[in-house]
N, C-alpha and C. Protein backbone atom coordinates (compact mmCIF):
# COMPACT_ATOMS: atom_id res chain seq x y z
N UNK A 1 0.83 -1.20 0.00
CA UNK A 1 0.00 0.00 0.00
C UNK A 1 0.87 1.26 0.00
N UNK A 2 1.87 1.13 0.61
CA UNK A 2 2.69 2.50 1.33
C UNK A 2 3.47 2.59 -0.58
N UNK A 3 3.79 1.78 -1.50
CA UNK A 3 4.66 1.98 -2.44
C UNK A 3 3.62 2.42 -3.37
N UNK A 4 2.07 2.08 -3.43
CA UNK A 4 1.69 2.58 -4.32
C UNK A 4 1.05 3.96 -3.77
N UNK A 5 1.03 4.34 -2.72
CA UNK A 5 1.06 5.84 -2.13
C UNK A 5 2.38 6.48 -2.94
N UNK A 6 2.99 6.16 -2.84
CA UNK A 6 4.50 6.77 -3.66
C UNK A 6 4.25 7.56 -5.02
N UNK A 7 4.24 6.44 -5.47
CA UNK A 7 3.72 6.41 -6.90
C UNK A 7 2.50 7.45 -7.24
N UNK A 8 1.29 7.36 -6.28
CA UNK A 8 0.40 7.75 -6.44
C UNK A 8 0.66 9.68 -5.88
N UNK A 9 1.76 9.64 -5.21
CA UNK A 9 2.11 10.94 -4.51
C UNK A 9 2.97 11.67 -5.48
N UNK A 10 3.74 11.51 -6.23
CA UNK A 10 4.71 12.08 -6.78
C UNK A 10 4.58 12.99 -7.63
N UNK A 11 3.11 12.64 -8.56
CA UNK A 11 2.91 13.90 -9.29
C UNK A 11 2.30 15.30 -8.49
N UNK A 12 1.61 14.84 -7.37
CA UNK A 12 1.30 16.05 -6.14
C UNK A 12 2.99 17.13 -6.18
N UNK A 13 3.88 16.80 -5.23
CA UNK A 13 5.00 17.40 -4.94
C UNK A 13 5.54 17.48 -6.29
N UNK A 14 5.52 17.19 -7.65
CA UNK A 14 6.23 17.52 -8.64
C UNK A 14 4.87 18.95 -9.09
N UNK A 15 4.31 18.85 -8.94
CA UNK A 15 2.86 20.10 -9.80
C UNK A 15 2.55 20.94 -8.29
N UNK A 16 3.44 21.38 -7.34
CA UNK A 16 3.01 22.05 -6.33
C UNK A 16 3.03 23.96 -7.00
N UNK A 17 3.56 23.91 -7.48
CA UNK A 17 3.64 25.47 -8.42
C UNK A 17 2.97 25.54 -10.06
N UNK A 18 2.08 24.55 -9.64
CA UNK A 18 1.57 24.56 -10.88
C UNK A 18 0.44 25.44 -11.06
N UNK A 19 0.28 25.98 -12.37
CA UNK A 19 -0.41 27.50 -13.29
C UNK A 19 -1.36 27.23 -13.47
N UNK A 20 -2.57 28.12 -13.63
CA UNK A 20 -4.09 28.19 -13.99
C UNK A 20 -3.89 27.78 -15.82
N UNK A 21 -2.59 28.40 -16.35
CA UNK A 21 -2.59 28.40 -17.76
C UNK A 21 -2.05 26.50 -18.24
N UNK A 22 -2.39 25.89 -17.08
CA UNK A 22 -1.93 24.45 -17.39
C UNK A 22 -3.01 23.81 -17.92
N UNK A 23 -4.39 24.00 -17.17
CA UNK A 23 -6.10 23.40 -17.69
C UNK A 23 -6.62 24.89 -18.64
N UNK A 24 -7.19 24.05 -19.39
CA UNK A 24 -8.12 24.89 -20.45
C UNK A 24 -9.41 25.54 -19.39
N UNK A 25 -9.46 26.33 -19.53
CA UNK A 25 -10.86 27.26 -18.66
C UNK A 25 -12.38 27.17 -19.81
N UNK A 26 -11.96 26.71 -20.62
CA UNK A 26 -13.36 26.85 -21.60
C UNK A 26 -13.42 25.20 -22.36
N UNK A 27 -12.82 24.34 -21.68
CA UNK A 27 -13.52 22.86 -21.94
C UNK A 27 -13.72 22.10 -20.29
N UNK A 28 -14.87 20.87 -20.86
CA UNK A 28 -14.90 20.41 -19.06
C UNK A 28 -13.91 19.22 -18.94
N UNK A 29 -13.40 19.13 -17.37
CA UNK A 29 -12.54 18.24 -17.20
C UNK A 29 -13.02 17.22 -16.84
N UNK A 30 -12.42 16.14 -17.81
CA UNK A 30 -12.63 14.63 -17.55
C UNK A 30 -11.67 14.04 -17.35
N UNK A 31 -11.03 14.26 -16.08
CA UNK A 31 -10.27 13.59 -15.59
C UNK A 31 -10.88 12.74 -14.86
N UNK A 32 -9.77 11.70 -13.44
CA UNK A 32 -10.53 10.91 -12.96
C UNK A 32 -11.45 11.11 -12.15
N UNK A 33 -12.41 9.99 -12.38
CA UNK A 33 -13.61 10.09 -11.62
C UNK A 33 -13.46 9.33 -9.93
N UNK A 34 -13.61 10.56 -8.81
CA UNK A 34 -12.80 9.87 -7.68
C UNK A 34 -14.70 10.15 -6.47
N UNK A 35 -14.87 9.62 -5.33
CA UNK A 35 -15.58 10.55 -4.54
C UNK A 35 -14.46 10.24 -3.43
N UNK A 36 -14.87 10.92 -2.51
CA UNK A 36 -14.08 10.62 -1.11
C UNK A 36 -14.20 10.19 -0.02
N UNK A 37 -15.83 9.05 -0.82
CA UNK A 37 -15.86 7.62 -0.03
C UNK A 37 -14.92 6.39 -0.70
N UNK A 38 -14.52 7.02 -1.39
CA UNK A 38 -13.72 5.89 -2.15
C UNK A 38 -12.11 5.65 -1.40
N UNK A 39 -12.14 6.50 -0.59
CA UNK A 39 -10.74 6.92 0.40
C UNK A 39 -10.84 6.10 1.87
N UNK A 40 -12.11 5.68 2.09
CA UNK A 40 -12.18 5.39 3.22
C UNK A 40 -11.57 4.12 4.28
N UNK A 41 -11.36 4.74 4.94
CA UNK A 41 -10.43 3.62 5.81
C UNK A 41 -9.53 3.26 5.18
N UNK A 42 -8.47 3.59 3.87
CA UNK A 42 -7.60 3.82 3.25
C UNK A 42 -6.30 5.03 3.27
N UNK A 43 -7.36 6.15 3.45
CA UNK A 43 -6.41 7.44 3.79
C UNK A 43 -6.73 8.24 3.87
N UNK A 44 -6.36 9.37 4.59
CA UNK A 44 -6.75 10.51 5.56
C UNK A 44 -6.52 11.32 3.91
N UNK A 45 -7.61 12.65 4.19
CA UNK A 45 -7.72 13.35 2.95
C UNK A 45 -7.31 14.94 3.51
N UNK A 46 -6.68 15.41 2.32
CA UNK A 46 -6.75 17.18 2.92
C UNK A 46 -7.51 17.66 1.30
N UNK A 47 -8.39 18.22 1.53
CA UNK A 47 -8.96 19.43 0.36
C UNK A 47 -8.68 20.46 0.84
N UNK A 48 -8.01 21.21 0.01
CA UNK A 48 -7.80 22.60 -0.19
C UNK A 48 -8.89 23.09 -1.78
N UNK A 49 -9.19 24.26 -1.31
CA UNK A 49 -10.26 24.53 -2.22
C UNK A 49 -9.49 26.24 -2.33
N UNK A 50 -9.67 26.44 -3.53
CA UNK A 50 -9.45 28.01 -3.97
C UNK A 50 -9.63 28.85 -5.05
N UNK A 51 -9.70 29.60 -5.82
CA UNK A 51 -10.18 30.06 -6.82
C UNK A 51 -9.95 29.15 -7.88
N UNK A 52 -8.18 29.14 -7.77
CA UNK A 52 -6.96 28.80 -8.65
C UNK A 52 -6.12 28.78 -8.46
N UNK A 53 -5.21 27.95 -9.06
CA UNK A 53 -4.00 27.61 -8.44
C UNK A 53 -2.88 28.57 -8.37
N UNK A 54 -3.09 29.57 -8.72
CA UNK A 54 -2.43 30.59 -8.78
C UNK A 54 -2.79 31.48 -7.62
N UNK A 55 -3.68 31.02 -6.70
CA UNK A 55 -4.19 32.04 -5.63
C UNK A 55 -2.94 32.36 -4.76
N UNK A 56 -2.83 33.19 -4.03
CA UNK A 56 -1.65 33.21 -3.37
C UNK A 56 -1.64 32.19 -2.33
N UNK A 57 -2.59 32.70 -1.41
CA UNK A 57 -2.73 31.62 -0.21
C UNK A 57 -2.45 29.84 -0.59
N UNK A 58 -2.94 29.95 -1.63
CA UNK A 58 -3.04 28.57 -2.11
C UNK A 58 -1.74 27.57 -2.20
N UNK A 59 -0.93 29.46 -3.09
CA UNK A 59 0.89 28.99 -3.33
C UNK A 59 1.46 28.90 -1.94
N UNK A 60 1.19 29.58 -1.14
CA UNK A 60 2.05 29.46 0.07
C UNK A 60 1.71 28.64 1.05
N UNK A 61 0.29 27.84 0.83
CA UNK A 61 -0.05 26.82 1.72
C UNK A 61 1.01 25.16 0.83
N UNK A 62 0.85 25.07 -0.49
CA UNK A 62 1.72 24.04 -1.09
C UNK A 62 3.18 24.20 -1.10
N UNK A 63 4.12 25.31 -0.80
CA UNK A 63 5.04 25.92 -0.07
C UNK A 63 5.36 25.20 0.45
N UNK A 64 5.05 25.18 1.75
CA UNK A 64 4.67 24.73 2.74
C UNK A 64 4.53 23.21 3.31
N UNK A 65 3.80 22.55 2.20
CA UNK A 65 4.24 21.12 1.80
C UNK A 65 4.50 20.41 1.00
N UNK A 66 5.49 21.30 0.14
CA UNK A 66 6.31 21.01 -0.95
C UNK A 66 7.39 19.75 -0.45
N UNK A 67 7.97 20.24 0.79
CA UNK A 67 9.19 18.94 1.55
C UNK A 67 8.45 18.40 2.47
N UNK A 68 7.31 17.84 2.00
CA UNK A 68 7.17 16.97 3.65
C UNK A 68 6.28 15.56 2.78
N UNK A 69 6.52 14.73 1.54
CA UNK A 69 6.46 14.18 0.73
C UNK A 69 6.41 12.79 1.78
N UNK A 70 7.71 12.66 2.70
CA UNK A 70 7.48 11.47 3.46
C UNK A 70 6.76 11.40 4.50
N UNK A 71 6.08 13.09 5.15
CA UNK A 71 5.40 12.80 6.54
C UNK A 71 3.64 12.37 5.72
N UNK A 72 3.23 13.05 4.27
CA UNK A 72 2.56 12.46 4.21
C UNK A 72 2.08 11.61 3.84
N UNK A 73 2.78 10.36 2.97
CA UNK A 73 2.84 8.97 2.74
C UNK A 73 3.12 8.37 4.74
N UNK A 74 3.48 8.43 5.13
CA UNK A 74 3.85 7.25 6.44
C UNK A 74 2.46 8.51 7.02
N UNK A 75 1.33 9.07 6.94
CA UNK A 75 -0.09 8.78 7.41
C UNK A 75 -0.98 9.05 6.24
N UNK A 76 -0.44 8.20 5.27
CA UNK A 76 -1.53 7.88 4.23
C UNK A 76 -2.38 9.09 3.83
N UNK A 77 -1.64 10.14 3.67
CA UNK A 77 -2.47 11.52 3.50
C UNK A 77 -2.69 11.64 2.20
N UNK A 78 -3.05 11.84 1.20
CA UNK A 78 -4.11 12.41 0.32
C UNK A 78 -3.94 13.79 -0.12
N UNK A 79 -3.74 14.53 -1.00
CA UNK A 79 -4.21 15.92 -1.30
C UNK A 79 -4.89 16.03 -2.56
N UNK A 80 -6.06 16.91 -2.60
CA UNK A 80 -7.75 16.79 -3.52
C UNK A 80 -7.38 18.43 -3.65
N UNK A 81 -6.73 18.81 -4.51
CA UNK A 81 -7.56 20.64 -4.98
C UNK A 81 -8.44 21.03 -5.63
N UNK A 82 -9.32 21.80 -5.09
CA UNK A 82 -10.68 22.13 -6.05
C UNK A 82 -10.73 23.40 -6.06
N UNK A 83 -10.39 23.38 -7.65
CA UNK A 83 -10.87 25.24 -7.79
C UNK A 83 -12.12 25.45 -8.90
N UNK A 84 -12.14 26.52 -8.64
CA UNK A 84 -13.18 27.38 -9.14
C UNK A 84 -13.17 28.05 -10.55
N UNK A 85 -11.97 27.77 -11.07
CA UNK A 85 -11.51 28.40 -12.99
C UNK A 85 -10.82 27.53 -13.08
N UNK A 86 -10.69 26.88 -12.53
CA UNK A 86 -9.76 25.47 -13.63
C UNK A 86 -10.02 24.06 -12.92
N UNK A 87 -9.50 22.93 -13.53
CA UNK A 87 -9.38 21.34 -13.39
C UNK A 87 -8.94 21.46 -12.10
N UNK A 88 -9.82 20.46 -11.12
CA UNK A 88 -9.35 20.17 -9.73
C UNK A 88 -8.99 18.75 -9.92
N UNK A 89 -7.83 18.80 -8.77
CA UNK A 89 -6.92 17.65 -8.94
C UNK A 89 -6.78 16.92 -7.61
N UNK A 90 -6.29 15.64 -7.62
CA UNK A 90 -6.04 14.42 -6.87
C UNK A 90 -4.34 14.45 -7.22
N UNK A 91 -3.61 14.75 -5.68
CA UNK A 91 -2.22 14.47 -5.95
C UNK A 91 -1.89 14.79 -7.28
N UNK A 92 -2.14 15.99 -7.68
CA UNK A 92 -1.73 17.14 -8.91
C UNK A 92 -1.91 16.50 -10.32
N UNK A 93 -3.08 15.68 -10.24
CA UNK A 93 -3.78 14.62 -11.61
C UNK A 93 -5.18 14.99 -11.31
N UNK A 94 -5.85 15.72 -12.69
CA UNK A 94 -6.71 16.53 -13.06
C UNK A 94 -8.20 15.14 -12.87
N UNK A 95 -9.26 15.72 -12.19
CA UNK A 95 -10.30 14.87 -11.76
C UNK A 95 -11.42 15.35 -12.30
N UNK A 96 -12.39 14.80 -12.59
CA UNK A 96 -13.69 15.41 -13.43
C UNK A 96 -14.41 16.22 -12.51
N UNK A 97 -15.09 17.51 -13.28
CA UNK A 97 -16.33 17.69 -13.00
C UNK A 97 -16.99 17.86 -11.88
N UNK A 98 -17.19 16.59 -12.25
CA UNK A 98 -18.62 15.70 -11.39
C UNK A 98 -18.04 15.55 -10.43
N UNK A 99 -16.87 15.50 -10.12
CA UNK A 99 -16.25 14.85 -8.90
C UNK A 99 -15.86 16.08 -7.71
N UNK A 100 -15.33 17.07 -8.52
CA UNK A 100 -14.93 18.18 -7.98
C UNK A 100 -16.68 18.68 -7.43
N UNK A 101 -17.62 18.73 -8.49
CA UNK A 101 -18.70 19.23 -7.58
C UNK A 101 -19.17 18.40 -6.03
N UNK A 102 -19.41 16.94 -6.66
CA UNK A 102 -19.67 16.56 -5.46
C UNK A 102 -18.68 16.58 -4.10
N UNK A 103 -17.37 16.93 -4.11
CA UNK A 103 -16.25 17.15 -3.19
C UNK A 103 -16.81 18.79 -2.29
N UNK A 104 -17.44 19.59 -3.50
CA UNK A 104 -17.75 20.87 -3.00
C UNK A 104 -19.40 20.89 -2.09
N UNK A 105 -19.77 20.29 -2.58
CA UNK A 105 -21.72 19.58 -2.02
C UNK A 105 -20.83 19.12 -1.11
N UNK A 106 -20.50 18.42 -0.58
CA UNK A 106 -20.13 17.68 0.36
C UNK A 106 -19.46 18.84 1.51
N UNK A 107 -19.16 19.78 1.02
CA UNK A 107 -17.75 19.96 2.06
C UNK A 107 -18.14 21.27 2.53
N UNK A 108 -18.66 22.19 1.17
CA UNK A 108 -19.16 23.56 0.97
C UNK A 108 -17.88 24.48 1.36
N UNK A 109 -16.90 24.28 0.63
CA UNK A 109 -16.11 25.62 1.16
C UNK A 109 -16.61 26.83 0.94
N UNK A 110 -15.67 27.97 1.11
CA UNK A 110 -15.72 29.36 0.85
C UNK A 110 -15.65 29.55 -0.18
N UNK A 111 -16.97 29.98 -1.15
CA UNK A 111 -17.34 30.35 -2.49
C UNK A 111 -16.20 30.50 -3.02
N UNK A 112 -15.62 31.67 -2.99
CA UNK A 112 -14.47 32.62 -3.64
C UNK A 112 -13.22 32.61 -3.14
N UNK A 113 -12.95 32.20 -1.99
CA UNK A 113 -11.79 32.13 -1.39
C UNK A 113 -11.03 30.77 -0.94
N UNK A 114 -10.35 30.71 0.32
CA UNK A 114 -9.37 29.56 0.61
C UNK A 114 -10.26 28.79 1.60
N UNK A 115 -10.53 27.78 1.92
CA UNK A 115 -10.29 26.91 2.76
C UNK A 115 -10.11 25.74 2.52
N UNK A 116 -9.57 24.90 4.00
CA UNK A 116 -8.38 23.60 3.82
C UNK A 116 -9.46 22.42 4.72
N UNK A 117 -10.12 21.49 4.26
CA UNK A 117 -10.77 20.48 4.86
C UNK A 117 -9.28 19.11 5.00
N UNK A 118 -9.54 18.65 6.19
CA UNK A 118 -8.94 17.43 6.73
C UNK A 118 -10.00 16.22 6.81
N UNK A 119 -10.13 15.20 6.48
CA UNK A 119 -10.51 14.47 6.47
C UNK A 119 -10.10 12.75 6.83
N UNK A 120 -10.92 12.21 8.11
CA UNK A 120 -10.10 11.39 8.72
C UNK A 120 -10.41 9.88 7.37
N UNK A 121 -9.79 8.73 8.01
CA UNK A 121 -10.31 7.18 7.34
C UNK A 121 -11.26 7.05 7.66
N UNK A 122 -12.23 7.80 8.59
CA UNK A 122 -13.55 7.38 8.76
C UNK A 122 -14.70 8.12 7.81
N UNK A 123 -13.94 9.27 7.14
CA UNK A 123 -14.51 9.79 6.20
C UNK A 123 -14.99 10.90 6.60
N UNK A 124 -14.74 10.97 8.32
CA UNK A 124 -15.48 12.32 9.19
C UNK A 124 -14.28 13.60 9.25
N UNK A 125 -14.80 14.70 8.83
CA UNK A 125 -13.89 15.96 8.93
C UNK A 125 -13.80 16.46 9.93
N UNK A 126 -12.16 16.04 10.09
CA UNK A 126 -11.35 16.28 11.36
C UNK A 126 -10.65 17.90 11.55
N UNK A 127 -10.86 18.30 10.57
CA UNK A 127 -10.44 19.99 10.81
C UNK A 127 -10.91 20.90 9.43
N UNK A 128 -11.44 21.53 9.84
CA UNK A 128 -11.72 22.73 8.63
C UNK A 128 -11.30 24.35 8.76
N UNK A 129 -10.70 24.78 8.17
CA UNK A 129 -10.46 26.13 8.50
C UNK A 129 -10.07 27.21 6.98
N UNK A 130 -10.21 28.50 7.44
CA UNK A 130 -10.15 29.34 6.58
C UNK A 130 -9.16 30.18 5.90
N UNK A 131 -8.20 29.18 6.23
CA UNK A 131 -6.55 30.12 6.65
C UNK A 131 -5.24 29.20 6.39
N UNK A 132 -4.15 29.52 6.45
CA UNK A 132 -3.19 28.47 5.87
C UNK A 132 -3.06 27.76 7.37
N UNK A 133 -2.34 26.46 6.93
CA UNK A 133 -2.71 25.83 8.07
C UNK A 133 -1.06 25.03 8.08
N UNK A 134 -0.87 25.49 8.87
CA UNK A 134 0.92 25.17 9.61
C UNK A 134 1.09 23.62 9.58
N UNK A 135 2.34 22.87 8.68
CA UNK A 135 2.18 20.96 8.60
C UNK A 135 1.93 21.08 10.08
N UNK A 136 2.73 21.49 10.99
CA UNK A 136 3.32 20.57 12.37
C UNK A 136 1.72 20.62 12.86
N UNK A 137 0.74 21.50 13.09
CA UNK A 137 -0.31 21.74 13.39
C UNK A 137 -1.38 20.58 12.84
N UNK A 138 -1.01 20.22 11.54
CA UNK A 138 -2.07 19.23 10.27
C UNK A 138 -1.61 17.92 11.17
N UNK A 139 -0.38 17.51 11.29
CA UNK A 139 0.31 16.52 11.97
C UNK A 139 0.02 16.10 13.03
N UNK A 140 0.02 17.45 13.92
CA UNK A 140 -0.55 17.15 15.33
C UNK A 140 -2.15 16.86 15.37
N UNK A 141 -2.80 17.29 14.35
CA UNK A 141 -4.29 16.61 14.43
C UNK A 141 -4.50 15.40 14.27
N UNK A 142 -3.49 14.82 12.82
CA UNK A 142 -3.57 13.79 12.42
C UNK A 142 -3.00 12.64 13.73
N UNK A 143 -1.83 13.14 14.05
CA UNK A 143 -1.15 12.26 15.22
C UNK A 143 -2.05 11.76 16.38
N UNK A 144 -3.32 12.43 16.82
CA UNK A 144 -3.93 12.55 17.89
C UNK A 144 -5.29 11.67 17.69
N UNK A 145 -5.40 10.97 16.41
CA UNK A 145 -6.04 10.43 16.14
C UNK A 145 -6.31 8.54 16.42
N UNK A 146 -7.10 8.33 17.37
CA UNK A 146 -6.99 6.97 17.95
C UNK A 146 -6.94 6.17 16.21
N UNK A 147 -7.33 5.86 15.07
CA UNK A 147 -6.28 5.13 14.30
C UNK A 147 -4.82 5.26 14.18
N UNK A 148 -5.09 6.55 13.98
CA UNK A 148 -2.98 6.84 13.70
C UNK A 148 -2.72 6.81 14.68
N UNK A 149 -2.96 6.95 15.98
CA UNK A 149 -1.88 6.33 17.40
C UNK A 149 -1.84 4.92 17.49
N UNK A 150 -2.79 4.22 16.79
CA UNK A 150 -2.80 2.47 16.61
C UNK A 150 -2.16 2.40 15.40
N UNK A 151 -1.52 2.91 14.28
CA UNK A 151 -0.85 2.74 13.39
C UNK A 151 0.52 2.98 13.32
N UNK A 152 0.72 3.91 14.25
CA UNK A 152 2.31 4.02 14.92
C UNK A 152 2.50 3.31 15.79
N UNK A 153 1.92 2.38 16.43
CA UNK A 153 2.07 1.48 17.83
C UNK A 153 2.33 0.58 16.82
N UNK A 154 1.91 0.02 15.84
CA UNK A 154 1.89 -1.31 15.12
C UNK A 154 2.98 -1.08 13.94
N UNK A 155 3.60 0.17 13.57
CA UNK A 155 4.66 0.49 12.91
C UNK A 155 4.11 0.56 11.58
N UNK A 156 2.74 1.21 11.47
CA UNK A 156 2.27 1.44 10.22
C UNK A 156 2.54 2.54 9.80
């Protein structure tokens, strides 16, 4: 599981500065079709939601976890961006549509602006907020979590 997290992570940290001028704004994206029951009891999710990837907040929240590639593979973390003018993506691989809406029905961020949903293996959202959100802080939520304190006891 942990090698195809790898694999599945790499285009995330390689597309962390990636441009609004990368997706077409005037065709729809059919990328993959994901929901984020499909994650469950598999891996902890973070959505970040923002205009575009070009938002600032947005750049300086992926900044941010541009080097931390191994803290979030060893807790099975996930990153889902959904914007609002261009293709929202799964670990920086463009997802349809349909998928990005229902991620937004589900979650309802801030119309026009930033916010960062956490999402545990149980599928229940473990932190939501409106603001960039510090790893050691994401970590310490995630850490405090009776699975992930049974997944570090068992050397998962």
């Amino acid at each position: 599981m942990k090698l195809l997290l790898i694999f599945t992570f790499l285009p995330f940290f390689a597309m962390t500065q990636i441009s609004s001028t990368d997706f077409r704004q005037d065709q729809p994206c059919t990328g993959k079709e994901i929901s984020l029951e499909s994650f469950q009891w598999e891996n902890r999710i973070l959505v970040i939601s923002a205009s575009h990837s070009d938002d600032e907040t947005y750049q300086t929240q992926m900044d941010r976890f541009s080097s931390l590639e191994d803290e979030f593979l060893d807790r099975d973390l996930i990153l889902i961006s959904i914007f609002n003018e261009e293709c929202s993506t799964l670990n920086g691989e463009a997802i349809s549509d349909s998928s990005s809406q229902n991620i937004r029905e589900r979650l309802s961020p801030k119309e026009n602006g930033y916010s960062i949903f956490l999402i545990g293996k149980d599928s229940s959202v473990k932190l939501n907020q409106d603001e960039l959100l510090e790893p050691d802080e994401l970590f310490r939520v995630i850490d405090r979590m009776p699975m992930r304190q049974r997944e570090m006891r068992e050397g998962g």
